[in-house]
N, C-alpha and C. Protein backbone atom coordinates (compact mmCIF):
# COMPACT_ATOMS: atom_id res chain seq x y z
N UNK A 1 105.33 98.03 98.79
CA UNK A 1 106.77 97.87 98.90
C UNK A 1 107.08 97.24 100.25
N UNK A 2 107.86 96.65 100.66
CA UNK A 2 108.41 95.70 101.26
C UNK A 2 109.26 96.29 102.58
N UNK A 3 109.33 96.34 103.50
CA UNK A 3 110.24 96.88 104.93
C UNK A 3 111.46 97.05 104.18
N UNK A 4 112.26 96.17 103.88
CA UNK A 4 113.35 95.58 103.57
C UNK A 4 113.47 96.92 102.05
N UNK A 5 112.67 96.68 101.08
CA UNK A 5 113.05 97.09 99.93
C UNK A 5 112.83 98.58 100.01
N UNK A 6 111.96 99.29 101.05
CA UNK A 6 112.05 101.00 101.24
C UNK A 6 113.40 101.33 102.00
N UNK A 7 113.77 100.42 102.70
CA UNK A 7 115.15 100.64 103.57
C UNK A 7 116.35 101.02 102.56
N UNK A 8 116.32 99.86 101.63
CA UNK A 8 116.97 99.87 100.46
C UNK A 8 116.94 100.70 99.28
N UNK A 9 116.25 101.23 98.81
CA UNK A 9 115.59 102.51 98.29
C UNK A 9 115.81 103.65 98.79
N UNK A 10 115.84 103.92 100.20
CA UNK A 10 116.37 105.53 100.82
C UNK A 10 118.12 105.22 100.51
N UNK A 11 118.42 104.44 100.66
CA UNK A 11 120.23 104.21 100.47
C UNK A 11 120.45 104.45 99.00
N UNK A 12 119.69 104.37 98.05
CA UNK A 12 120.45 104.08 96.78
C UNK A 12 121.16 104.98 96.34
N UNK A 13 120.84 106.44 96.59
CA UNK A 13 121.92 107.39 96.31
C UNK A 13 122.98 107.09 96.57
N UNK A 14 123.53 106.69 98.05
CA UNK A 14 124.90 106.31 98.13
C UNK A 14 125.40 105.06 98.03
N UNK A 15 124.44 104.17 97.11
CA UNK A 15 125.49 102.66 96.43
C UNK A 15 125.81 102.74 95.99
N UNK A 16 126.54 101.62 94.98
CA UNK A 16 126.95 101.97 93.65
C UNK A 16 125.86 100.71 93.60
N UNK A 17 126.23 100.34 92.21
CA UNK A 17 125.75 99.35 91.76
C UNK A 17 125.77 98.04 92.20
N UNK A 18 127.34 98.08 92.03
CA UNK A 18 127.93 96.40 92.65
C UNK A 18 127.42 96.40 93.98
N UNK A 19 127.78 97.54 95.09
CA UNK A 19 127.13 97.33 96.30
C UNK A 19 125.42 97.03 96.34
N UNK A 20 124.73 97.35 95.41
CA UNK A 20 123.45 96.68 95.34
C UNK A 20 123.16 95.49 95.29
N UNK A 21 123.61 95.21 94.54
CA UNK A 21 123.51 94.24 94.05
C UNK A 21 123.84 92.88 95.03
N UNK A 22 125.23 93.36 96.01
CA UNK A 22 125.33 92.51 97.13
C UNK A 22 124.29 92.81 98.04
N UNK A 23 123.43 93.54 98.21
CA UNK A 23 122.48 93.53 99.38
C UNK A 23 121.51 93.18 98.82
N UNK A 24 120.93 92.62 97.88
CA UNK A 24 119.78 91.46 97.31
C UNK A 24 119.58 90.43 97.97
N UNK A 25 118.82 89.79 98.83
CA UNK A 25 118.90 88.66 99.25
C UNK A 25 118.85 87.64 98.17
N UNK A 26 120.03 86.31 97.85
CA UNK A 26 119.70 85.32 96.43
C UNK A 26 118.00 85.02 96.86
N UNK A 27 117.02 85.33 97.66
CA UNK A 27 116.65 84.23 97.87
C UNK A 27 114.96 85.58 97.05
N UNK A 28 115.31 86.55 96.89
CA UNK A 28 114.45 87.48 96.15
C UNK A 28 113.45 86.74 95.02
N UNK A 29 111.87 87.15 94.71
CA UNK A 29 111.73 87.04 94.02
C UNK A 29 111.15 88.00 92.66
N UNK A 30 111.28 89.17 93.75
CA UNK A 30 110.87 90.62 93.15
C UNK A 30 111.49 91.72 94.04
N UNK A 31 112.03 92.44 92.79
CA UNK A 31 113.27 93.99 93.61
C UNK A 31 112.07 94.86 93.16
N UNK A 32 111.93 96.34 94.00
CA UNK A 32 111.64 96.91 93.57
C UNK A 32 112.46 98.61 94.05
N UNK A 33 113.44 98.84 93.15
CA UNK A 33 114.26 99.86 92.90
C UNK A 33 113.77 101.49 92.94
N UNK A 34 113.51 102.13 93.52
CA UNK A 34 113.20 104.12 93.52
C UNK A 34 114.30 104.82 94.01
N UNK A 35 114.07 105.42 92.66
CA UNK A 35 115.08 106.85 93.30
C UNK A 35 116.36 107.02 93.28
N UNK A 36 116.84 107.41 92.72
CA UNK A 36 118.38 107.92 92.53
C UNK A 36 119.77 107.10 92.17
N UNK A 37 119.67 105.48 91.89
CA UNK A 37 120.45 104.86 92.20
C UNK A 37 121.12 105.11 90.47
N UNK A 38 122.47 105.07 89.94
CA UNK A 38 122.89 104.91 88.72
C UNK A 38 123.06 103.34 88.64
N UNK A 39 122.22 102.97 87.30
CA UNK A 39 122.30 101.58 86.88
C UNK A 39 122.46 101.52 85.30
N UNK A 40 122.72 100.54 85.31
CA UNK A 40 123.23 99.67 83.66
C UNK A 40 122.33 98.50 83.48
N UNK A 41 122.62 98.50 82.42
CA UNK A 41 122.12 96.73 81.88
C UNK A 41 123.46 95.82 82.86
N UNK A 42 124.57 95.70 82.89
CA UNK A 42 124.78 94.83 83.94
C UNK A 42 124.09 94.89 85.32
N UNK A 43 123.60 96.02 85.59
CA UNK A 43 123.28 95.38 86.95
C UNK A 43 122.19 94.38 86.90
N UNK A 44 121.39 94.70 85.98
CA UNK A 44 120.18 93.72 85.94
C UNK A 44 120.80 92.15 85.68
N UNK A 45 121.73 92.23 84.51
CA UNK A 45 122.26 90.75 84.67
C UNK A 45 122.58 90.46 86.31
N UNK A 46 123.50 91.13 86.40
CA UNK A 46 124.04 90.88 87.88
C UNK A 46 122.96 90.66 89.31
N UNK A 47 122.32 91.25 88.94
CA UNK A 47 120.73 90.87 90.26
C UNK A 47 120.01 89.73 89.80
N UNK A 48 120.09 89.24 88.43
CA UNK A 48 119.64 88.04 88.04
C UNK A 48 120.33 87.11 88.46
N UNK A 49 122.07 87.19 87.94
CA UNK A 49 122.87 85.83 88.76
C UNK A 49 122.84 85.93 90.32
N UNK A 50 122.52 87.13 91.46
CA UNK A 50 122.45 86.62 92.08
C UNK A 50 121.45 86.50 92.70
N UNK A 51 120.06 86.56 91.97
CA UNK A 51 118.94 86.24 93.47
C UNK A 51 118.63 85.37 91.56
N UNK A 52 119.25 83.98 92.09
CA UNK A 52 118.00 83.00 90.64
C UNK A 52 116.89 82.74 90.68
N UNK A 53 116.17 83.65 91.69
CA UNK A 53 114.36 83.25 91.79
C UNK A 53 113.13 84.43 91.14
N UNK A 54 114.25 85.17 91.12
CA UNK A 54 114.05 86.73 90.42
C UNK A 54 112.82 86.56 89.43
N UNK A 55 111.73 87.17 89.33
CA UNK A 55 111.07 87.13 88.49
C UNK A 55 110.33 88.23 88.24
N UNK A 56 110.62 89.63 89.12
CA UNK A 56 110.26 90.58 88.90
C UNK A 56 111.12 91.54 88.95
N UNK A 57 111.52 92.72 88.22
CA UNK A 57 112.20 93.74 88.49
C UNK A 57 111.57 95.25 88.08
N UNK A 58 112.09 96.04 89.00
CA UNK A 58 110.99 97.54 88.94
C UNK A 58 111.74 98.29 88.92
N UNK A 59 111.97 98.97 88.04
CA UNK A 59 113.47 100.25 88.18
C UNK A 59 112.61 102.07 88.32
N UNK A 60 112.56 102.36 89.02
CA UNK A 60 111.91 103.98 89.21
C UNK A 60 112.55 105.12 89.73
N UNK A 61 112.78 106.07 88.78
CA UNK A 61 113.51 107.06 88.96
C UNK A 61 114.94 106.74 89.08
N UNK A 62 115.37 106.10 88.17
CA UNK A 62 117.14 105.77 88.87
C UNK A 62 117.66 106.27 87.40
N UNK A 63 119.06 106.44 87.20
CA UNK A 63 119.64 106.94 85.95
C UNK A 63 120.13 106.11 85.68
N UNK A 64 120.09 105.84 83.97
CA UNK A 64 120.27 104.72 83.78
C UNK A 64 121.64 105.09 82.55
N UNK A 65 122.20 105.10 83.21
CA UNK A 65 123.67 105.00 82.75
C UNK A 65 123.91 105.10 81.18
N UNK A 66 123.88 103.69 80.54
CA UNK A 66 123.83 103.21 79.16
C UNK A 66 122.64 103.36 78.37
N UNK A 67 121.60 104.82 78.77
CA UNK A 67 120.75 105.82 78.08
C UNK A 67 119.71 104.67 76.87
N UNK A 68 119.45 103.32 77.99
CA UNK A 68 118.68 102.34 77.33
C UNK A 68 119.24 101.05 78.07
N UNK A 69 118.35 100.13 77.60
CA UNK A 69 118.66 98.32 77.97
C UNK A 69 118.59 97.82 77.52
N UNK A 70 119.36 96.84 77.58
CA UNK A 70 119.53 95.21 76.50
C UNK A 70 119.89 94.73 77.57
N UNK A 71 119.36 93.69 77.61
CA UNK A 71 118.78 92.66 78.67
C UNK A 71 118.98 91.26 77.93
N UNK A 72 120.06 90.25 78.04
CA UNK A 72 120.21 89.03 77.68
C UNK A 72 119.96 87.81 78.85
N UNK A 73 118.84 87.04 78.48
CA UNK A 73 118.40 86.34 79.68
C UNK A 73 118.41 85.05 79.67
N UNK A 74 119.16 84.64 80.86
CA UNK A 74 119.79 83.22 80.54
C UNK A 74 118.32 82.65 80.31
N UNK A 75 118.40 81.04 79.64
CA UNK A 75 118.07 80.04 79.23
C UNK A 75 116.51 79.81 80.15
N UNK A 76 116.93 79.45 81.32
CA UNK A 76 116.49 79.41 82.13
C UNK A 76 115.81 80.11 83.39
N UNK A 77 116.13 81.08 83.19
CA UNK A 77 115.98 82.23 84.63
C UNK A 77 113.99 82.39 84.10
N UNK A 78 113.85 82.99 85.85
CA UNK A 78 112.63 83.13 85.97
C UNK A 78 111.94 84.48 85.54
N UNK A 79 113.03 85.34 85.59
CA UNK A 79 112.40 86.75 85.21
C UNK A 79 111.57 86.52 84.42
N UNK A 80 110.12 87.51 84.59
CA UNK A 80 109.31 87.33 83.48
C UNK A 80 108.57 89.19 83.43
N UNK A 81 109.15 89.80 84.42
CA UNK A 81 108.61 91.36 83.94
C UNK A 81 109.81 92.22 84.54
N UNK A 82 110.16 93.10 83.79
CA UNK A 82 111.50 94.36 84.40
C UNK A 82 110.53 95.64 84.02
N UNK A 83 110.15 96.39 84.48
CA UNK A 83 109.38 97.58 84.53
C UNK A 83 110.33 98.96 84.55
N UNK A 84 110.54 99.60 83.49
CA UNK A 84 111.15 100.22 83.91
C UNK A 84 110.58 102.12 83.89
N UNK A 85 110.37 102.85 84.97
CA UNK A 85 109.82 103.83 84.84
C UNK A 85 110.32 105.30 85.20
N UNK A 86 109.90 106.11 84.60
CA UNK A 86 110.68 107.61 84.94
C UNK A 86 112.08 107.39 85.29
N UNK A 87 112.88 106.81 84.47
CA UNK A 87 114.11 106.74 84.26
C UNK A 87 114.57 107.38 83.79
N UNK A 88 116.01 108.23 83.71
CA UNK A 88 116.55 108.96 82.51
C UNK A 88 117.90 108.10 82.05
């Protein structure tokens, strides 16, 4: 894990989502998410429009709101793995 992305990871209890989502650098090409944060299938859209280099995503231990995912992926985008683990 990454300086940057454990820093980000002890905070997630107190983000929300949208505030995550603004502290992504666009310039990301892999998030990797632990611990406590509540997420949706938008956020994943939403971390896709904004880091477009995205090609990895790791969701661990976070609650996941909409109790599942559907994931619609633009045309083009690079994502090519979302991992998602010990989620509820």
């Amino acid at each position: 894990m990454l300086l940057a992305e454990a820093q980000l990871s002890s905070e997630l209890p107190r983000l929300t989502a949208a505030a995550l989502v603004l502290r992504l650098s666009p310039k990301r090409r892999a998030v990797c998410l632990c611990g406590g944060a509540q997420l949706s299938t938008s956020f994943v859209e939403a971390a896709c429009e904004r880091c477009p280099l995205l090609e990895s995503l790791a969701l661990d231990q976070c609650d996941m709101v909409d109790r599942g995912m559907h994931i619609t992926q633009a045309p083009y985008s690079p994502l090519q793995q979302v991992v998602v683990s010990a989620c509820s």
